[in-house]
C-alpha atoms as a PDB file:
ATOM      1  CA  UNK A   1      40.413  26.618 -30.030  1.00  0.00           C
ATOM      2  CA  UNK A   2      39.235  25.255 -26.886  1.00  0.00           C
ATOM      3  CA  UNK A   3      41.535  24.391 -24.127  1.00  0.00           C
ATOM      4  CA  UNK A   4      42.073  20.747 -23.397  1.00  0.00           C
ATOM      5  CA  UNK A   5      40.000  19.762 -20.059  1.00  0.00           C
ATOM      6  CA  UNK A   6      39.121  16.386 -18.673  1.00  0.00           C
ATOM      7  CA  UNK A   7      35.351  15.863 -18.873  1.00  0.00           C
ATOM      8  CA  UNK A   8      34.655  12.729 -16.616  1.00  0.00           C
ATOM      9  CA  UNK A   9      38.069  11.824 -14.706  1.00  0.00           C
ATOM     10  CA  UNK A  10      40.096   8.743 -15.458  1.00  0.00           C
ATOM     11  CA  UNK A  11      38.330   5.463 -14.720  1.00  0.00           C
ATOM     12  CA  UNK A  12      39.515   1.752 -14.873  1.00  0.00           C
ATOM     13  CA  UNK A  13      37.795  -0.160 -17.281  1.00  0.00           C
ATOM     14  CA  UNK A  14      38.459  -3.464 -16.898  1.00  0.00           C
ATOM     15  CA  UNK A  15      41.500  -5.552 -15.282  1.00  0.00           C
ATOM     16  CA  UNK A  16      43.327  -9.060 -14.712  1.00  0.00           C
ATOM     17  CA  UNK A  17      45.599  -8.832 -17.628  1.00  0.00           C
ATOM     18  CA  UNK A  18      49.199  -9.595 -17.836  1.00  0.00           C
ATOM     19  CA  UNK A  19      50.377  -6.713 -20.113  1.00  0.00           C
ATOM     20  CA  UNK A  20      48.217  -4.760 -22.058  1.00  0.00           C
ATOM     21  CA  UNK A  21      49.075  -2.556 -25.445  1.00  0.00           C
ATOM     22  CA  UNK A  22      48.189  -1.584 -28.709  1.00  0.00           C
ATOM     23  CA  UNK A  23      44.392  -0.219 -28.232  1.00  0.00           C
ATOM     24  CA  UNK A  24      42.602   0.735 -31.148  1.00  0.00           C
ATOM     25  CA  UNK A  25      38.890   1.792 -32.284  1.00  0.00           C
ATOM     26  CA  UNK A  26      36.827  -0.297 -34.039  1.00  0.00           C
ATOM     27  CA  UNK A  27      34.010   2.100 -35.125  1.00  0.00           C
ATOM     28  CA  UNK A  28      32.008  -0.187 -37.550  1.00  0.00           C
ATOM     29  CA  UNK A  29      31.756  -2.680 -34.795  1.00  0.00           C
ATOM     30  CA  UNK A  30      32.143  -0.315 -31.454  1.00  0.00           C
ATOM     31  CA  UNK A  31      34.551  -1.671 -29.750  1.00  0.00           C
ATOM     32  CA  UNK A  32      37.742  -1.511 -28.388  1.00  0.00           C
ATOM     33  CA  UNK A  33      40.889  -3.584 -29.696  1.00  0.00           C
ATOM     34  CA  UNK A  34      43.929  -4.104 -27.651  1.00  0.00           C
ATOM     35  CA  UNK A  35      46.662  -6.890 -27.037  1.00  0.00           C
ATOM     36  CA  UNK A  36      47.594  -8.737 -24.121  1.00  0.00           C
ATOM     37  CA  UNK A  37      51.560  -9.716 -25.503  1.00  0.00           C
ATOM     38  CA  UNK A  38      52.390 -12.269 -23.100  1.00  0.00           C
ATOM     39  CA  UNK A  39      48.789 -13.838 -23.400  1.00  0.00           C
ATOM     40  CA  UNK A  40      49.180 -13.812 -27.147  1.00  0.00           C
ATOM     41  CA  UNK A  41      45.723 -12.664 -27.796  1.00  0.00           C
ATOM     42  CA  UNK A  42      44.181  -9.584 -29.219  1.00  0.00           C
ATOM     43  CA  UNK A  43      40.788  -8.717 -27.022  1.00  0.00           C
ATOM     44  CA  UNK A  44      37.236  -6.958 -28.122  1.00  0.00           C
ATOM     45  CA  UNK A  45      35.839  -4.701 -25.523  1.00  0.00           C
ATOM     46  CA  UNK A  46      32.321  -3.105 -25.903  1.00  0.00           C
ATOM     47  CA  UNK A  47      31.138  -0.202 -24.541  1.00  0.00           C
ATOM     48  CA  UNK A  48      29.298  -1.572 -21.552  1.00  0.00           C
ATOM     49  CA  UNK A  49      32.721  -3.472 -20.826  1.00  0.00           C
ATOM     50  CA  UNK A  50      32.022  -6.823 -22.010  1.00  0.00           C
ATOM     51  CA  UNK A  51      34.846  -8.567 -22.726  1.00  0.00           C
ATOM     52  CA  UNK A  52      35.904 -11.408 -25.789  1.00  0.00           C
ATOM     53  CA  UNK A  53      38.505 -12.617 -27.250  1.00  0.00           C
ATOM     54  CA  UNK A  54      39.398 -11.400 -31.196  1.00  0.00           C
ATOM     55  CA  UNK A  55      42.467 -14.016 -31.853  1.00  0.00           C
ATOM     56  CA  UNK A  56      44.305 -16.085 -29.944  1.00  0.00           C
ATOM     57  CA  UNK A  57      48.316 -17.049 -30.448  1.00  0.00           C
ATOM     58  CA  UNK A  58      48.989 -14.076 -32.307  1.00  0.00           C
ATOM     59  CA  UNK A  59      52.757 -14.529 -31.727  1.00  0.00           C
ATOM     60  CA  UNK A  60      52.843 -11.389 -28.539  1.00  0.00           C
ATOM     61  CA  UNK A  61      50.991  -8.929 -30.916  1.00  0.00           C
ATOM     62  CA  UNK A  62      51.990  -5.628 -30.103  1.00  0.00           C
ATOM     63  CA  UNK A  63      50.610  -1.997 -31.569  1.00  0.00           C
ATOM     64  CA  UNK A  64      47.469  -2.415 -33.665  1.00  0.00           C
ATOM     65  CA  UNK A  65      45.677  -0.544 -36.240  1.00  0.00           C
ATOM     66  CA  UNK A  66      42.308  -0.598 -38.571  1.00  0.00           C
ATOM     67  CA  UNK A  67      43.166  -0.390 -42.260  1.00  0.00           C
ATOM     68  CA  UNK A  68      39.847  -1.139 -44.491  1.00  0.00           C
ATOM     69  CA  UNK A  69      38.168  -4.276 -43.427  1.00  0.00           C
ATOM     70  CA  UNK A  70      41.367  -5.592 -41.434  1.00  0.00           C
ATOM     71  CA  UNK A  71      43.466  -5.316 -38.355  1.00  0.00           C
ATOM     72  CA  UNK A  72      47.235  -4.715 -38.593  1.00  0.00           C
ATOM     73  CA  UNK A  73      49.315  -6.345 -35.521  1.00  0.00           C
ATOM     74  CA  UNK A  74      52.942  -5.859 -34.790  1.00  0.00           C
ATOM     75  CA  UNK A  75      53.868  -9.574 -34.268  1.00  0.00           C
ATOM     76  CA  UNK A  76      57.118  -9.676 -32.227  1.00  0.00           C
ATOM     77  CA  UNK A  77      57.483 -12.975 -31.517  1.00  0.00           C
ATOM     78  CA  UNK A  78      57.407 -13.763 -35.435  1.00  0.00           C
ATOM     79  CA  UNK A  79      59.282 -10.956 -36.165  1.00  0.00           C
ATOM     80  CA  UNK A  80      56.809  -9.383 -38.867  1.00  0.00           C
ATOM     81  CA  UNK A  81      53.850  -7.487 -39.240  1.00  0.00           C
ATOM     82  CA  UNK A  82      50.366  -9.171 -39.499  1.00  0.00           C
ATOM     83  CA  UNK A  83      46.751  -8.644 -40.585  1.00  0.00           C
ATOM     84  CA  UNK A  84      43.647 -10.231 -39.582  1.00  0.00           C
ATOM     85  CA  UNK A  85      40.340  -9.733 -41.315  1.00  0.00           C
ATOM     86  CA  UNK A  86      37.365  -8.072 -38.620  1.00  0.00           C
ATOM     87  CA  UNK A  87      34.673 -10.407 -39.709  1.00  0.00           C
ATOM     88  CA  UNK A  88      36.709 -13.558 -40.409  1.00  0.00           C
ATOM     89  CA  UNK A  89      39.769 -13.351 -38.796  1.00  0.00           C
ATOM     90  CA  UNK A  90      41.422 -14.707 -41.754  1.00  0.00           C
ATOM     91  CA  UNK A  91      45.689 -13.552 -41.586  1.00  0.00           C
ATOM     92  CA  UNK A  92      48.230 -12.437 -43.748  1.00  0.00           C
ATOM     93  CA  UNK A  93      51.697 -11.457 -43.699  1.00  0.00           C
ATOM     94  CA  UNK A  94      52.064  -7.727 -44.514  1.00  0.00           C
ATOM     95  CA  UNK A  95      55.705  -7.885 -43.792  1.00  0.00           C
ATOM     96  CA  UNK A  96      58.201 -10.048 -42.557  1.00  0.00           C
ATOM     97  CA  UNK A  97      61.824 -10.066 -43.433  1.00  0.00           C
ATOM     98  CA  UNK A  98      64.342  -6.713 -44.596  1.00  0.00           C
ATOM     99  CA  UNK A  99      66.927  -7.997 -47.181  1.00  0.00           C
ATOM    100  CA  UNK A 100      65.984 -11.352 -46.843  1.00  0.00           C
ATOM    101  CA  UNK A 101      66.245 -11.036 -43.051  1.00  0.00           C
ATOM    102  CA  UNK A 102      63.498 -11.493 -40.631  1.00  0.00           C
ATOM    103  CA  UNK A 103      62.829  -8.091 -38.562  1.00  0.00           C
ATOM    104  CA  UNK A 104      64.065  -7.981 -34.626  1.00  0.00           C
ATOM    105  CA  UNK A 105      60.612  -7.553 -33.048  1.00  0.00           C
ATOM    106  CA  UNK A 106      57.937  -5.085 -34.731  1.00  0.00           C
ATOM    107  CA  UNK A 107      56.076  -2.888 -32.422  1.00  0.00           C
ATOM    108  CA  UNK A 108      54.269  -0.342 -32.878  1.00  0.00           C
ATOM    109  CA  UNK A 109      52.802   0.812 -36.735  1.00  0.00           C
ATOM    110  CA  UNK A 110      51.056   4.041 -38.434  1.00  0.00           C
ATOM    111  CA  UNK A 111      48.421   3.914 -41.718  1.00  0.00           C
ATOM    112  CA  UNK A 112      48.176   6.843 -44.071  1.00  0.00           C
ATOM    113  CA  UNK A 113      45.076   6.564 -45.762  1.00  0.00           C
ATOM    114  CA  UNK A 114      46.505   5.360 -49.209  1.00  0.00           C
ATOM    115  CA  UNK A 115      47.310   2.306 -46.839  1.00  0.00           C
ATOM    116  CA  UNK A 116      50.995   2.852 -46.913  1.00  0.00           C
ATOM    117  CA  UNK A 117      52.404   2.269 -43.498  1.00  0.00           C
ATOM    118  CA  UNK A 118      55.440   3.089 -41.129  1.00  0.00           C
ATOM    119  CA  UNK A 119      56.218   0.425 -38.287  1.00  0.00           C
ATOM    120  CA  UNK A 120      59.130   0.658 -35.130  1.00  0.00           C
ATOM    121  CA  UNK A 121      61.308  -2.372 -35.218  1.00  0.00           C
ATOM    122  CA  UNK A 122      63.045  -2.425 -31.640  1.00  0.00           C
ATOM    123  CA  UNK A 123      63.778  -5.433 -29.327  1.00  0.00           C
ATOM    124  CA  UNK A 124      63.300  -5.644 -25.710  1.00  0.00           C
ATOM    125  CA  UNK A 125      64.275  -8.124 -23.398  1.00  0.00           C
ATOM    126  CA  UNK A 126      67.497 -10.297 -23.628  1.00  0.00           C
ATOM    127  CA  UNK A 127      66.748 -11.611 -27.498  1.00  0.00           C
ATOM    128  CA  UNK A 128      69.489 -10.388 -29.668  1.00  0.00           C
ATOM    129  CA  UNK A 129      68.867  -8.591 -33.073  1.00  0.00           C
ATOM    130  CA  UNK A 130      68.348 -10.352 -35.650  1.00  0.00           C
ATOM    131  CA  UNK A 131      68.462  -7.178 -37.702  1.00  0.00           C
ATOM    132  CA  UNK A 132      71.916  -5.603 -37.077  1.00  0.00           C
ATOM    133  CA  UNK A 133      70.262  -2.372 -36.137  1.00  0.00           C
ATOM    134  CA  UNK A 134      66.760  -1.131 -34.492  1.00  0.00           C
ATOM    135  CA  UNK A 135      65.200   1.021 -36.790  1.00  0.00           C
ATOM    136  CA  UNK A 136      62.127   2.511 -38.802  1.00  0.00           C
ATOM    137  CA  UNK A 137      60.911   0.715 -41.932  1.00  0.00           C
ATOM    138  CA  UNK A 138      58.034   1.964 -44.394  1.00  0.00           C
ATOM    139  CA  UNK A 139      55.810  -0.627 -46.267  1.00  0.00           C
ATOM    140  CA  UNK A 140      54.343   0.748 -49.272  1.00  0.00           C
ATOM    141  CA  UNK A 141      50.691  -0.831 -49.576  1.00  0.00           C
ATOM    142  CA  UNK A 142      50.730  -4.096 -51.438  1.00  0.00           C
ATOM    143  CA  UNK A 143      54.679  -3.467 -51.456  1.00  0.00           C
ATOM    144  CA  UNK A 144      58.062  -4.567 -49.780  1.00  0.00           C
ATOM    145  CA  UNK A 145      59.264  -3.091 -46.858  1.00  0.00           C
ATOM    146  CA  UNK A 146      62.553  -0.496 -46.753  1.00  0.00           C
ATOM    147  CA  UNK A 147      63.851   1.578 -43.944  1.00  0.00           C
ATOM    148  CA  UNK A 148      63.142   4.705 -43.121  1.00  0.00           C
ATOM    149  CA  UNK A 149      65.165   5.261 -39.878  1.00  0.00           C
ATOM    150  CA  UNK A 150      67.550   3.697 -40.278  1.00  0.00           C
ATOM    151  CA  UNK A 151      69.413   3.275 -36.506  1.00  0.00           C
ATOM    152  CA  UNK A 152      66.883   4.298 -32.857  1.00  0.00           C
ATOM    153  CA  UNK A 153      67.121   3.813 -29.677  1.00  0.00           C
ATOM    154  CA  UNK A 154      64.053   1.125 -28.894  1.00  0.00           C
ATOM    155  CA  UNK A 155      62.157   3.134 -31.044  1.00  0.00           C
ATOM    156  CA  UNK A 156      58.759   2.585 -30.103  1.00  0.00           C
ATOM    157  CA  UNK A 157      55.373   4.480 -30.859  1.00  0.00           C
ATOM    158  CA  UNK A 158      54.316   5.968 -34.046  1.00  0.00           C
ATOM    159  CA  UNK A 159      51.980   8.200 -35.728  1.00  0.00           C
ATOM    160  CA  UNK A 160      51.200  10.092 -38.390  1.00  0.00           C
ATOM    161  CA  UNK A 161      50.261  13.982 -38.122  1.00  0.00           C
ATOM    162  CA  UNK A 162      46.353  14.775 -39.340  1.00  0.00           C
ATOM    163  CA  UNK A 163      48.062  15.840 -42.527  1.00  0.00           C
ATOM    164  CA  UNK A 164      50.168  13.004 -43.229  1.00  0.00           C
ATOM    165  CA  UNK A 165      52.846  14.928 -43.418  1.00  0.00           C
ATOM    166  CA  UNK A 166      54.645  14.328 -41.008  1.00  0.00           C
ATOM    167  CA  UNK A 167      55.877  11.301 -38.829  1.00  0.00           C
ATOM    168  CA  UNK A 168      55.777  11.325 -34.925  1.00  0.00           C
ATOM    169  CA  UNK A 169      57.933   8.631 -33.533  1.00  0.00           C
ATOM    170  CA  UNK A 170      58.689   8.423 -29.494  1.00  0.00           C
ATOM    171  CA  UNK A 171      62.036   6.199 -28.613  1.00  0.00           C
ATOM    172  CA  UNK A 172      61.903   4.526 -25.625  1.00  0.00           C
ATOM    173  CA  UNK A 173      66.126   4.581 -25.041  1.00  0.00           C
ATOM    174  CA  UNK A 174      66.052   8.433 -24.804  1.00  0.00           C
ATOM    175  CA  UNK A 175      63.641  11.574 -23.527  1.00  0.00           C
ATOM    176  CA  UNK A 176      62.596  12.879 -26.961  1.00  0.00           C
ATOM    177  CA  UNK A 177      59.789  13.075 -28.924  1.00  0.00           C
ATOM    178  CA  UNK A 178      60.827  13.033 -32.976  1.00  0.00           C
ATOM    179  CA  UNK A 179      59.033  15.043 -35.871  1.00  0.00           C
ATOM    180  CA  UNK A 180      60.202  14.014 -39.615  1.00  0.00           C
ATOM    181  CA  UNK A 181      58.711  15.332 -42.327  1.00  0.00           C
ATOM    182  CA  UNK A 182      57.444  13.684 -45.177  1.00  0.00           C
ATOM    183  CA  UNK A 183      58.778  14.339 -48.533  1.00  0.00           C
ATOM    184  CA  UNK A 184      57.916  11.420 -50.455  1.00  0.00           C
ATOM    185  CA  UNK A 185      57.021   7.169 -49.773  1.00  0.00           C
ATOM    186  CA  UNK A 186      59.305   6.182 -46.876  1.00  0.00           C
ATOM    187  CA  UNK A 187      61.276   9.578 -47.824  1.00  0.00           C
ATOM    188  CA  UNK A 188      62.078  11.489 -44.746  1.00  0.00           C
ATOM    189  CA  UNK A 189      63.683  14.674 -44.021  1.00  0.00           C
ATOM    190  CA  UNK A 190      65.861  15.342 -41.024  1.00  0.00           C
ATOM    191  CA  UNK A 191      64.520  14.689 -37.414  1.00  0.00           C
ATOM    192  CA  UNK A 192      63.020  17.530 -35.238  1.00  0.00           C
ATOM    193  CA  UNK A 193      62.962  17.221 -31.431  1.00  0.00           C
ATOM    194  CA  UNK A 194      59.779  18.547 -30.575  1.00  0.00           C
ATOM    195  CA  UNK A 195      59.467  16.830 -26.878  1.00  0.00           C
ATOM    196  CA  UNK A 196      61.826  15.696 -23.920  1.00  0.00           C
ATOM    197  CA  UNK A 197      60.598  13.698 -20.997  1.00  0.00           C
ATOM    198  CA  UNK A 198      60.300  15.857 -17.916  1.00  0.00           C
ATOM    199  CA  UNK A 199      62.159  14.318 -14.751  1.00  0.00           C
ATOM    200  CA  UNK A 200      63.983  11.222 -16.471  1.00  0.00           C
ATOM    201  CA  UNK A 201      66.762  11.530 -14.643  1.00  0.00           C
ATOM    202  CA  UNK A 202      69.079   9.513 -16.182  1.00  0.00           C
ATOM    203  CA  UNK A 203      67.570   6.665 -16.316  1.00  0.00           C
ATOM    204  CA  UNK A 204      67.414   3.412 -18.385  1.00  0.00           C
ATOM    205  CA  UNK A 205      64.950   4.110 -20.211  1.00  0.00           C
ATOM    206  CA  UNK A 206      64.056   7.746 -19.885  1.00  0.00           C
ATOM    207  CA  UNK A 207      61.325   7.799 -23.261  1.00  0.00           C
ATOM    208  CA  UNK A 208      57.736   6.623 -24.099  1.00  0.00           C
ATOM    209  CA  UNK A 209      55.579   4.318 -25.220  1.00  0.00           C
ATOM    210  CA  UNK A 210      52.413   4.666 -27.792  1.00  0.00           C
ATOM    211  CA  UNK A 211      50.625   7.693 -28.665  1.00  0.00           C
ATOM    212  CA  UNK A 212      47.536   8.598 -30.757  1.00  0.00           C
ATOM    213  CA  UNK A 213      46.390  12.411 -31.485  1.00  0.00           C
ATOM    214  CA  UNK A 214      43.179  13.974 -31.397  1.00  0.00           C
ATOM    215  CA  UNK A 215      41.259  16.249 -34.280  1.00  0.00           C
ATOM    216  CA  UNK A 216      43.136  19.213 -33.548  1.00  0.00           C
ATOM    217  CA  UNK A 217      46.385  17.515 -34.153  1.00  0.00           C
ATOM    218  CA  UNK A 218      47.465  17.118 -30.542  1.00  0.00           C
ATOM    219  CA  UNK A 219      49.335  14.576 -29.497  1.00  0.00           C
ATOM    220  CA  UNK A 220      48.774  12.363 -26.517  1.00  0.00           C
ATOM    221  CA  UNK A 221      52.238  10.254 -25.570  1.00  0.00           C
ATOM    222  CA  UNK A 222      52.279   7.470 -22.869  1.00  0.00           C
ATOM    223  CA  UNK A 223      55.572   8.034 -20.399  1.00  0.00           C
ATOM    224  CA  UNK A 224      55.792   4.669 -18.105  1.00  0.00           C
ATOM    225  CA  UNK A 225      58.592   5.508 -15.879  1.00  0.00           C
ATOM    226  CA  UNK A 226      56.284   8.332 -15.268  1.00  0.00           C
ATOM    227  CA  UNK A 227      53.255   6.801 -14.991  1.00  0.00           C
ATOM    228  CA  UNK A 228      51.728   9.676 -16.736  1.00  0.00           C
ATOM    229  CA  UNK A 229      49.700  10.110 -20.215  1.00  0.00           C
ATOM    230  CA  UNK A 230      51.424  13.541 -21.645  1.00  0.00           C
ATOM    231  CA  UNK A 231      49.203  15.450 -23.911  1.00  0.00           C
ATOM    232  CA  UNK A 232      51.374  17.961 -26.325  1.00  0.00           C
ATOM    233  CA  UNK A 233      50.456  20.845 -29.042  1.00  0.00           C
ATOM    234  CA  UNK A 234      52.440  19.811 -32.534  1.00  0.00           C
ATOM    235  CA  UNK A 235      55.552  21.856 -31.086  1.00  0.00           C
ATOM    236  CA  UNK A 236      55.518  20.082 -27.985  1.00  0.00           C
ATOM    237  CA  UNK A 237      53.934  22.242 -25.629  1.00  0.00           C
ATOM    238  CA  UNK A 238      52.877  20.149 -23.118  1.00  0.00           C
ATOM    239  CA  UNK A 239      48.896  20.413 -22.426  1.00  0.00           C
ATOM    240  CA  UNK A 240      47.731  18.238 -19.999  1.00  0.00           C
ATOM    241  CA  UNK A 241      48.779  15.139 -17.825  1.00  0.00           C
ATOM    242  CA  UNK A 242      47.217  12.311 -16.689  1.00  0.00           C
ATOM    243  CA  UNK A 243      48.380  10.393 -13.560  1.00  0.00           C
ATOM    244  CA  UNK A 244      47.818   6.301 -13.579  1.00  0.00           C
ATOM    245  CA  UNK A 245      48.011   3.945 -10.864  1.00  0.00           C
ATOM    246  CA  UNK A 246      49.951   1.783 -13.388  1.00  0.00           C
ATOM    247  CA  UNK A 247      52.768   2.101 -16.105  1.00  0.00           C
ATOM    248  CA  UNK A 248      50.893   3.203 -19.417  1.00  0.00           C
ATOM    249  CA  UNK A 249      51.423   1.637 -22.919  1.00  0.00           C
ATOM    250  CA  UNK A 250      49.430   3.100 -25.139  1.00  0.00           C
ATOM    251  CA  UNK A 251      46.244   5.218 -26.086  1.00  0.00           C
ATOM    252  CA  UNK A 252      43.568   5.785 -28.676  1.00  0.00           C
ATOM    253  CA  UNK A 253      40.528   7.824 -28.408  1.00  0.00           C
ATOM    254  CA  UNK A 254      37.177   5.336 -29.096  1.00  0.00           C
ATOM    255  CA  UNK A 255      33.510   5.464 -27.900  1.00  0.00           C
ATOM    256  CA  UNK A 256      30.426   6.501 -29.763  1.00  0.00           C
ATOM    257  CA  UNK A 257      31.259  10.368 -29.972  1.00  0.00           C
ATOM    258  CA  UNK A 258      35.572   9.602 -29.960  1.00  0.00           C
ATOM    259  CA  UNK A 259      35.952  11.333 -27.051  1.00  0.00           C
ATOM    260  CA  UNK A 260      37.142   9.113 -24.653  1.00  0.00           C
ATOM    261  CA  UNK A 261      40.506   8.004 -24.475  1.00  0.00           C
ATOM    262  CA  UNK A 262      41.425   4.686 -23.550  1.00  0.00           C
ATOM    263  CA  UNK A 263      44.903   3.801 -22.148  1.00  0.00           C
ATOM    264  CA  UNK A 264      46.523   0.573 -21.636  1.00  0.00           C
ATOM    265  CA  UNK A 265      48.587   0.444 -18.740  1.00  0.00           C
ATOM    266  CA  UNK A 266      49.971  -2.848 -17.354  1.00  0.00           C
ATOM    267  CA  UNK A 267      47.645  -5.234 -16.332  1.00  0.00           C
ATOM    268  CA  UNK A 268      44.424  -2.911 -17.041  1.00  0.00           C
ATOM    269  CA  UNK A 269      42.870  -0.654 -19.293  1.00  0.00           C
ATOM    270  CA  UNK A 270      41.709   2.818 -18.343  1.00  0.00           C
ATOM    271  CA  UNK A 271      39.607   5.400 -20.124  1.00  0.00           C
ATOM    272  CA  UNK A 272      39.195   9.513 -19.431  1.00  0.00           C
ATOM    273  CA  UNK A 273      36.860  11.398 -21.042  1.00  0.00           C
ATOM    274  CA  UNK A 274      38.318  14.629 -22.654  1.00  0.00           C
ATOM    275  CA  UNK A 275      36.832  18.011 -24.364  1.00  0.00           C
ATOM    276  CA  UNK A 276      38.502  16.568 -27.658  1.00  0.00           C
ATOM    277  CA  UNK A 277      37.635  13.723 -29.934  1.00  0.00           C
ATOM    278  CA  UNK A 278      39.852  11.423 -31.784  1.00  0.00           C
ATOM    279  CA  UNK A 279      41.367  12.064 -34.761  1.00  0.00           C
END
């Protein structure tokens, strides 16, 4: 297997935002998705850089992802989970309340390919919960959603392995990286610390943000005290790191051949082109 190398160094993309997140790949259409919470819109950018907007007042939509013909946002505002349809940008509720109980803030989410689906239910800010803990909840597709995990720290990003057998999830309250296996629909076994944040010092908030992997089953995590992108093997061997001028979000590998990762940092969007291509 080929070591990871940077191909064309880290470039900025476009700018003028006020916070950007949740980036995903729209391959049928080629572009990039990716929120803007405080602006409460979800933005298309093309490959030449063009910008538009997808939906407006989407209630400070968070981590996205492509599911079939739709787009699933992490609403926080609303406290739910959303879906909008690519052509007609028709929504839906995919989830909304636990127990009768709206959710705290929902943001970031994972898709198997079955459609079933694993979201991180934190809150940020000076809102109180309206869930009495911050946890991990599983939505079987078409179903109701349960927990998973059931009690975090600001858990926060979220992915699935290439095999779907196991569930990434990076806190944002503490330095590590989590590994669960999965042993059945929302079923998982006990929690594996496969990373910990170099240099956090103590601080506040000492974890990450979102993270994506590549076809080799690496797994790129975004560290914003660090202003770094941190690329890891499945055990957590770190790979490669990418410096940013601002305080990364999130990533997702896009372009025509997937091998260009874009991250949202802060008020911009940035994209490095690696030896690897998207998962």
């Amino acid at each position: 297997m080929e070591d990871l190398k940077i191909v064309e160094p880290l470039r900025l993309v476009r700018t003028g935002f006020q916070f950007t997140e949740g980036p995903i790949w729209d391959a049928k259409h080629k572009r990039l998705l990716f929120s803007d919470i405080p602006a409460n819109r979800i933005y298309a950018l093309d490959p030449a850089g063009e910008l538009s907007v997808f939906a407006e007042n989407t209630k400070a939509a968070n981590g996205l992802a492509i599911y079939g013909d739709e787009v699933f946002a992490c609403q926080g505002d609303a406290g739910m989970v959303g879906a909008y349809h690519l052509e007609t940008k028709a929504h839906r509720v995919v989830a909304d309340t636990y127990e009768g109980v709206r959710f705290n803030a929902p943001n970031d989410l994972a898709i198997a390919k079955n459609g079933d689906l694993y979201f991180t239910d934190p809150k940020f800010g000076d809102g109180k919960l309206t869930q009495p803990k911050m946890s991990v909840y599983f939505v079987p597709k078409g179903g109701k959603a349960r927990m998973a995990i059931p009690d975090l720290p600001w858990p926060n990003g979220i992915a699935y392995s290439l095999d779907e057998k196991t569930l990434y999830v990076h806190p944002t309250g503490d330095a590590f990286v989590r590994a669960y296996a999965i042993e059945g629909p929302g079923k998982l076994g006990p929690e594996r610390r496969i990373f910990e944040t170099p240099d956090h010092g103590g601080r506040s908030f000492p974890g990450g943000d979102g993270m994506t992997l590549d076809a080799d089953g690496n797994l790129y995590v975004t560290v914003p005290m660090l202003k770094q992108m941190i690329a890891l093997d499945s055990s957590g061997k770190i790979l490669l790191r990418v410096d940013l001028p601002e305080n990364p979000t999130n990533c997702t590998f896009g372009g025509v051949d997937r091998d260009w990762l874009y991250i949202t940092a802060s008020s911009s969007v940035f994209a490095v082109r690696l030896n690897k291509k998207g998962r």
